[in-house]
N, C-alpha and C. Protein backbone atom coordinates (compact mmCIF):
# COMPACT_ATOMS: atom_id res chain seq x y z
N UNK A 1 0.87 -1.18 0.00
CA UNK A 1 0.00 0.00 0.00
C UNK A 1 0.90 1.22 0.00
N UNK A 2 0.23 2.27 -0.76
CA UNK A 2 1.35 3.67 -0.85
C UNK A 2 1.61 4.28 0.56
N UNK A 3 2.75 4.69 0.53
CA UNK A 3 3.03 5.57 1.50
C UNK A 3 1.43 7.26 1.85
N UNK A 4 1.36 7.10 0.72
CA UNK A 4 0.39 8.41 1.03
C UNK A 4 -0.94 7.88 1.84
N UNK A 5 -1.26 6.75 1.32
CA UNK A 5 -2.70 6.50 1.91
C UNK A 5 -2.27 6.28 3.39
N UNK A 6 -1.48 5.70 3.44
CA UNK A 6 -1.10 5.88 4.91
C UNK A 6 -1.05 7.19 5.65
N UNK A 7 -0.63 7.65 4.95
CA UNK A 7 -0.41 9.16 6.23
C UNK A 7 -1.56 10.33 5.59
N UNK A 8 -2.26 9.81 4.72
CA UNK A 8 -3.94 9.98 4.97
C UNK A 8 -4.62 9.64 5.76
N UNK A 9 -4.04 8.41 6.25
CA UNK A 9 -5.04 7.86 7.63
C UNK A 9 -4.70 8.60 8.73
N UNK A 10 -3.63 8.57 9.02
CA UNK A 10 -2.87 9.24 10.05
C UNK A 10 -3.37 10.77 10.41
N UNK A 11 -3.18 11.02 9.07
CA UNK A 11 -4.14 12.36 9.09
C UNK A 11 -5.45 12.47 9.40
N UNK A 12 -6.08 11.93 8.86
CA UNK A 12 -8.00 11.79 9.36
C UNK A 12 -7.81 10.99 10.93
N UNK A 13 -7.43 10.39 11.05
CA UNK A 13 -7.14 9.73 12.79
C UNK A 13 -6.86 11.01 13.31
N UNK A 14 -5.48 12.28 13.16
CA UNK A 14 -5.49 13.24 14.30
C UNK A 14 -6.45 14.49 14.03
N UNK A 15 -7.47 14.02 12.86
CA UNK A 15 -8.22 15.37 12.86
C UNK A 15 -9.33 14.77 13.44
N UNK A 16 -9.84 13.45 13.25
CA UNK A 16 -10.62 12.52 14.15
C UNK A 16 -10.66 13.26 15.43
N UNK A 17 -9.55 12.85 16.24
CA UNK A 17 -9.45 13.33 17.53
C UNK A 17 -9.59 14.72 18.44
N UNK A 18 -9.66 15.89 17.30
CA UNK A 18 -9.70 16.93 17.26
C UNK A 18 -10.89 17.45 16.87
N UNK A 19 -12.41 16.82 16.84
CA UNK A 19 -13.68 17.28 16.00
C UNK A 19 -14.07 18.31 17.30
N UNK A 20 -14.16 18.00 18.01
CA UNK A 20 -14.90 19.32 19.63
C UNK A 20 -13.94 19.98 19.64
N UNK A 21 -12.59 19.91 18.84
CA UNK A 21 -11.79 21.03 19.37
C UNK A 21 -11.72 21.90 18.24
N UNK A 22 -11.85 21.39 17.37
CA UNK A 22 -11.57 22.09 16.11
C UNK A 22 -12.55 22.73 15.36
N UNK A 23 -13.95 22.00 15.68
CA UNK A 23 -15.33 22.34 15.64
C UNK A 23 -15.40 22.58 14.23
N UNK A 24 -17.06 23.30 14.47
CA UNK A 24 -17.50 23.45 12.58
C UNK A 24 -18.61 24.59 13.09
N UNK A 25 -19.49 25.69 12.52
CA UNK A 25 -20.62 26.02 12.61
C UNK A 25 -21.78 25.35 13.40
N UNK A 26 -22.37 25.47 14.33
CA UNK A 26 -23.64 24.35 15.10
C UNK A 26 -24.06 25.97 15.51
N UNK A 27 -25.51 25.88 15.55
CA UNK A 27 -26.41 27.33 15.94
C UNK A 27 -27.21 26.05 17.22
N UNK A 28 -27.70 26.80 18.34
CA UNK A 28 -28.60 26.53 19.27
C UNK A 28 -29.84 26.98 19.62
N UNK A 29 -30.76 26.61 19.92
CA UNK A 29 -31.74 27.71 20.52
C UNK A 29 -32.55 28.39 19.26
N UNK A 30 -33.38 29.00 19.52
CA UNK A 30 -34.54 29.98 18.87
C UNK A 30 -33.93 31.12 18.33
N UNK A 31 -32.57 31.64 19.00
CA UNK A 31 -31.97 32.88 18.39
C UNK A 31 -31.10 32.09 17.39
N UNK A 32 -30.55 30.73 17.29
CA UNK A 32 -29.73 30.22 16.58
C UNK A 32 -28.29 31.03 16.77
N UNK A 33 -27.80 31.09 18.48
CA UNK A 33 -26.58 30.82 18.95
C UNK A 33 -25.39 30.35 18.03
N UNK A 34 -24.60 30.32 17.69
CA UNK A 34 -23.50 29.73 17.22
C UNK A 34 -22.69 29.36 18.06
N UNK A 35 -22.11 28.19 18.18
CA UNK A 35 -21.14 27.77 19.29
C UNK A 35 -20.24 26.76 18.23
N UNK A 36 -18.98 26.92 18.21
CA UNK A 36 -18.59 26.13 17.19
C UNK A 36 -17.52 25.27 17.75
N UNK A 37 -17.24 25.17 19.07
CA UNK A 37 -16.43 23.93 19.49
C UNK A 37 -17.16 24.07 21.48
N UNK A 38 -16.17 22.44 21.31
CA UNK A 38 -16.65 22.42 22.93
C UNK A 38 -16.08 23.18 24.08
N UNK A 39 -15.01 23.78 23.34
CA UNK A 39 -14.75 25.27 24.64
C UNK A 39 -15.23 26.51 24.40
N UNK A 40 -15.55 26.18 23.06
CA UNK A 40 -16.89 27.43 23.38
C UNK A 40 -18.16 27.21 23.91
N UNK A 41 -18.38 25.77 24.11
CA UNK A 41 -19.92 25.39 24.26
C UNK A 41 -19.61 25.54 26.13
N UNK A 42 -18.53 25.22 26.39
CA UNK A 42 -18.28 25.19 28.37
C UNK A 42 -18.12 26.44 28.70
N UNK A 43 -17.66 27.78 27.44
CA UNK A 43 -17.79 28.69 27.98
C UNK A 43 -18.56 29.70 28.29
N UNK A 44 -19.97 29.02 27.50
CA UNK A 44 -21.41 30.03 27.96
C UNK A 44 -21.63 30.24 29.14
N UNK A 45 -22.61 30.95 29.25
CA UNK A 45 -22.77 31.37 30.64
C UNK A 45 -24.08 30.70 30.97
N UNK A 46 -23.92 30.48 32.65
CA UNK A 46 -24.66 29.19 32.92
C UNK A 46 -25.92 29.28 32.87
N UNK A 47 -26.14 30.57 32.76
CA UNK A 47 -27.53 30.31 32.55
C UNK A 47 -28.35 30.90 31.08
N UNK A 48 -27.41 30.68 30.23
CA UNK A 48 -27.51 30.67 28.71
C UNK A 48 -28.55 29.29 28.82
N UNK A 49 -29.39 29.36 28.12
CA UNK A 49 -30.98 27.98 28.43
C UNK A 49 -30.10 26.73 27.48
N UNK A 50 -29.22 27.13 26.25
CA UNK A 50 -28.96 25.69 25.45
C UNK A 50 -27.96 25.61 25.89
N UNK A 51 -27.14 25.80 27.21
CA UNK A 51 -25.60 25.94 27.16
C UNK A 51 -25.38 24.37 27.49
N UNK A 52 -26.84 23.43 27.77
CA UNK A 52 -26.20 21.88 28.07
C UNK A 52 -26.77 21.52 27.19
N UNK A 53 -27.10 21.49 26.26
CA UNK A 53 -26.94 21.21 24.97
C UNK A 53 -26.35 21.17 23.83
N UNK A 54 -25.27 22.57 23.87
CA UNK A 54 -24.71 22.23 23.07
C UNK A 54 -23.12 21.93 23.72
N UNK A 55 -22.80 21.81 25.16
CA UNK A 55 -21.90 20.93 26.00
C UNK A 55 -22.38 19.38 25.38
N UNK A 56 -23.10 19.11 25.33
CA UNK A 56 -23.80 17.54 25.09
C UNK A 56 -23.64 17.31 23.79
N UNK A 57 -23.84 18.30 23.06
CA UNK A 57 -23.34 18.26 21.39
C UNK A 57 -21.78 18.26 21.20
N UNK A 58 -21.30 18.64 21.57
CA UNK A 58 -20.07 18.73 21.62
C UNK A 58 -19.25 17.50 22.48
N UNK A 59 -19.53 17.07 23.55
CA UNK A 59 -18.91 16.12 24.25
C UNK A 59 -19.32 14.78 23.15
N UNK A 60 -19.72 14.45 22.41
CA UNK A 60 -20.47 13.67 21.67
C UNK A 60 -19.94 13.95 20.19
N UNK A 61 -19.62 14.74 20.47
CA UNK A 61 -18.71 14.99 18.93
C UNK A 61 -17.32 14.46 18.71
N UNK A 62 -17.07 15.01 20.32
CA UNK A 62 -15.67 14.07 20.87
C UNK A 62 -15.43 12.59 21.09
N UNK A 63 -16.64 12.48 21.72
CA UNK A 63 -16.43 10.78 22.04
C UNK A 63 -16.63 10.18 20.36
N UNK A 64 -17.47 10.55 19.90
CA UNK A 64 -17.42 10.01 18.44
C UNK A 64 -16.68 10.01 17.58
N UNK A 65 -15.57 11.12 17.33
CA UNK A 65 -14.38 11.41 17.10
C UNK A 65 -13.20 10.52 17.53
N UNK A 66 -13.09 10.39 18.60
CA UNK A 66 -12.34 9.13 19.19
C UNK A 66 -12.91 7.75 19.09
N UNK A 67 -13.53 7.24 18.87
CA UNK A 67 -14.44 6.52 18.29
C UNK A 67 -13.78 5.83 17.10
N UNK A 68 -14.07 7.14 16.50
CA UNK A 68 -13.62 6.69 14.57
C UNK A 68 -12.44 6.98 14.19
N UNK A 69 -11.63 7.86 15.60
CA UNK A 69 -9.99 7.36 15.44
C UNK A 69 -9.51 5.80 15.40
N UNK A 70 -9.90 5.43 17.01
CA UNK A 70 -9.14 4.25 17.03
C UNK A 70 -9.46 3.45 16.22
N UNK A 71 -10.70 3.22 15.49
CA UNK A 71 -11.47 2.47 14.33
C UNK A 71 -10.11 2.60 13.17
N UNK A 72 -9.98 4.11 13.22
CA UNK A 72 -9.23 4.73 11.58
C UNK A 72 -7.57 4.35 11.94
N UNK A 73 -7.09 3.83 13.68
CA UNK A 73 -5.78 3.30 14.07
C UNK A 73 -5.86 1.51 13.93
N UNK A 74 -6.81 1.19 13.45
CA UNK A 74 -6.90 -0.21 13.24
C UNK A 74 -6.68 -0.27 11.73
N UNK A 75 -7.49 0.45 10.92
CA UNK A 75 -7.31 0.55 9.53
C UNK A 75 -5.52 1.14 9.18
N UNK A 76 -5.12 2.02 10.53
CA UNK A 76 -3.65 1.92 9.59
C UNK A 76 -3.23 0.84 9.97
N UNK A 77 -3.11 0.02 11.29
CA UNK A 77 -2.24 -0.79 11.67
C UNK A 77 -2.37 -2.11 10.39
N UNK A 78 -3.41 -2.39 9.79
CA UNK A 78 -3.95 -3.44 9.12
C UNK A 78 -3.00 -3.06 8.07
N UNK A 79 -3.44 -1.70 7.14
CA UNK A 79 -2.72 -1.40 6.09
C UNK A 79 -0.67 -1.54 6.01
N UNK A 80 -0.12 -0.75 7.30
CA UNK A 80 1.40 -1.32 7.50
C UNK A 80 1.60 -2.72 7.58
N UNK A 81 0.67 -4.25 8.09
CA UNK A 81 0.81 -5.31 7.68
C UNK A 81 0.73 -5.55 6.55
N UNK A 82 0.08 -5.15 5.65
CA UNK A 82 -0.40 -5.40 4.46
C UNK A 82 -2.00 -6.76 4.48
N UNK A 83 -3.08 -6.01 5.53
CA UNK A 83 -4.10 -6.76 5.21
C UNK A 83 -5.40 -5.97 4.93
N UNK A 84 -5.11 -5.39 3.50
CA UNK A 84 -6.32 -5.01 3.02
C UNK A 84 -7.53 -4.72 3.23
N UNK A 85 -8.31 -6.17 3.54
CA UNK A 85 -9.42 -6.16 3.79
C UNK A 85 -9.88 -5.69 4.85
N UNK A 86 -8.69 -6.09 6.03
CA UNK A 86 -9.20 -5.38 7.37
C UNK A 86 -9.12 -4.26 7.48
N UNK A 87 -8.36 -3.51 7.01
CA UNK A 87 -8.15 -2.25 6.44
C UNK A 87 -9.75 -1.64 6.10
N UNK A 88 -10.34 -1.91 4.86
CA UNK A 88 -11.32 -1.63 4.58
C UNK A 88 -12.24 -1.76 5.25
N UNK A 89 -12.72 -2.82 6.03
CA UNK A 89 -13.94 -2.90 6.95
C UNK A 89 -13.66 -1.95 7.95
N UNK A 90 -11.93 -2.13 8.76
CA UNK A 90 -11.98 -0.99 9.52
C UNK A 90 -12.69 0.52 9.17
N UNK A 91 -12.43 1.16 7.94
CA UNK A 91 -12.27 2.61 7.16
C UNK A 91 -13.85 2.92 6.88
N UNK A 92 -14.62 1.42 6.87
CA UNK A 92 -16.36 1.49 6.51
C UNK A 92 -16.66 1.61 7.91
N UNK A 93 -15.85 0.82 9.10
CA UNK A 93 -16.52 1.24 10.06
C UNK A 93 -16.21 2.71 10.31
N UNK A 94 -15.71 3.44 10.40
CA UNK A 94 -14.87 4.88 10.74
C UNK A 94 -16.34 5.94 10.15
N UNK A 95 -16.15 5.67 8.75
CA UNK A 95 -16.95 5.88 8.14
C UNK A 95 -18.93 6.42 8.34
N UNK A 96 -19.09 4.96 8.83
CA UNK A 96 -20.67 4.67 9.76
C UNK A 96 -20.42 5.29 11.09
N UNK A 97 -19.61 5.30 11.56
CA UNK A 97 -19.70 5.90 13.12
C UNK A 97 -19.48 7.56 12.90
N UNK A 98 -19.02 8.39 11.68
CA UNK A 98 -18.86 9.25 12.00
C UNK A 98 -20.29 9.99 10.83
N UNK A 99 -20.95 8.90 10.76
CA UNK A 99 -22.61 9.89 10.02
C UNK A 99 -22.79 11.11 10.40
N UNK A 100 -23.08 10.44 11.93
CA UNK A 100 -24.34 12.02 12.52
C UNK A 100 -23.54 13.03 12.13
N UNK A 101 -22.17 13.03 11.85
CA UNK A 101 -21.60 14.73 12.24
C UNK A 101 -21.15 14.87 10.89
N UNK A 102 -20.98 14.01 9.77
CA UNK A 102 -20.58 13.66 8.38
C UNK A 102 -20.78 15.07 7.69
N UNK A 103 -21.75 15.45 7.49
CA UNK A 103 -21.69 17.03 6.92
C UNK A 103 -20.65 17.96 7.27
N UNK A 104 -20.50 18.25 8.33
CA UNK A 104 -19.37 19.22 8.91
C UNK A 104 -18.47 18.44 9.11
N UNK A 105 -17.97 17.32 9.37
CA UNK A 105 -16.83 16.68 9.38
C UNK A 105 -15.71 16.06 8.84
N UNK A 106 -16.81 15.50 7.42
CA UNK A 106 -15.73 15.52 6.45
C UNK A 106 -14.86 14.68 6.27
N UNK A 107 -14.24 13.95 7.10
CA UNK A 107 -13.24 13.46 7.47
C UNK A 107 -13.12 11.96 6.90
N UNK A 108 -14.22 10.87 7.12
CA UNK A 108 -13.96 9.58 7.13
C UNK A 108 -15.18 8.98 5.33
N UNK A 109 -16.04 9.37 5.01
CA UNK A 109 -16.36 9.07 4.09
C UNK A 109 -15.71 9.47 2.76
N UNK A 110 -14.65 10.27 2.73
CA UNK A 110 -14.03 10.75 1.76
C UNK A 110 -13.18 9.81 1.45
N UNK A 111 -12.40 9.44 2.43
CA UNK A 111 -11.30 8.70 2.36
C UNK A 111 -11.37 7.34 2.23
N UNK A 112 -12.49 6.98 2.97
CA UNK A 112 -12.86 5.61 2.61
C UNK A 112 -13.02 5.12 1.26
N UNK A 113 -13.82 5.97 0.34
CA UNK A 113 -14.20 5.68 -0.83
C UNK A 113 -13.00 5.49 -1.84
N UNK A 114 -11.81 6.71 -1.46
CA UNK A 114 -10.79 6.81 -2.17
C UNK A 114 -10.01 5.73 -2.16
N UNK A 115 -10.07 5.12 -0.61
CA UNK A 115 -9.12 4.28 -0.53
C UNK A 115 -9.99 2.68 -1.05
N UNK A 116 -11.14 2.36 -0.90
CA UNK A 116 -11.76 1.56 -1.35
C UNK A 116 -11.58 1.19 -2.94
N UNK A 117 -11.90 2.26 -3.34
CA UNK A 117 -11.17 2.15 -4.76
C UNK A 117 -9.39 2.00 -5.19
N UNK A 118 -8.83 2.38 -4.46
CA UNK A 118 -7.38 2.25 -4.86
C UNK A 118 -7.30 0.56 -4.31
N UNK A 119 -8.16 -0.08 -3.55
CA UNK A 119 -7.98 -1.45 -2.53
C UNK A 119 -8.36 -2.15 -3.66
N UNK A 120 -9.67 -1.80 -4.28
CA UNK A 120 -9.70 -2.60 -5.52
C UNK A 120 -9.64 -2.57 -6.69
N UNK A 121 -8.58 -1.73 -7.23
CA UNK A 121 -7.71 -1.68 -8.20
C UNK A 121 -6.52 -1.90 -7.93
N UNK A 122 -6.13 -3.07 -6.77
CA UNK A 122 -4.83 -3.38 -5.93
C UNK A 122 -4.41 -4.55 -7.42
């Protein structure tokens, strides 16, 4: 497997890990708030009415993020053996776990596909 797809993974694994920190656009509430990571979501004020909501959106962005890292650290470890397939199921799982946030995230359905196709044109 190429050196690049590898440190494509590597790459989507540390941006994986980084989704609550690095955030995207998310609006809250009736005024449609903007809070775009989870230290901005801990730094509302407490009695802002969505401020545990979008703490809860955000902590959940994280755990899911880490999630579809270690998923996306199985898909490299597979790929430096050279076992393909596990590779791929890993990269579909990465993939499915990172839906809900898939619009703003970006991260794991892109790569999957790319690399799915380069797996089977191996």
């Amino acid at each position: 497997m190429s050196e690049d797809v590898i440190q494509q993974v590597q790459g989507a694994v540390t941006r994986s890990r980084k989704w609550a920190e690095t955030g995207w656009p998310v609006t809250f509430g009736p005024r449609n708030v903007e809070v775009s990571s989870l230290s901005q979501a801990k730094s509302l004020p407490k009695n802002f009415v969505f401020r545990q909501e979008a703490v809860n959106y955000w902590n959940q962005a994280q755990l899911t993020g880490n999630d579809a890292a270690d998923s996306g650290q199985k898909a490299l470890d597979a790929l430096k053996n050279g076992n393909f397939a596990a590779a791929e199921n890993a990269l579909y799982f990465c993939q499915f776990i990172e839906k809900p946030f898939a619009e703003y995230a970006k991260t794991w359905l892109p790569l999957y596909e790319a690399t799915k196709e380069r797996l089977s044109g191996r």
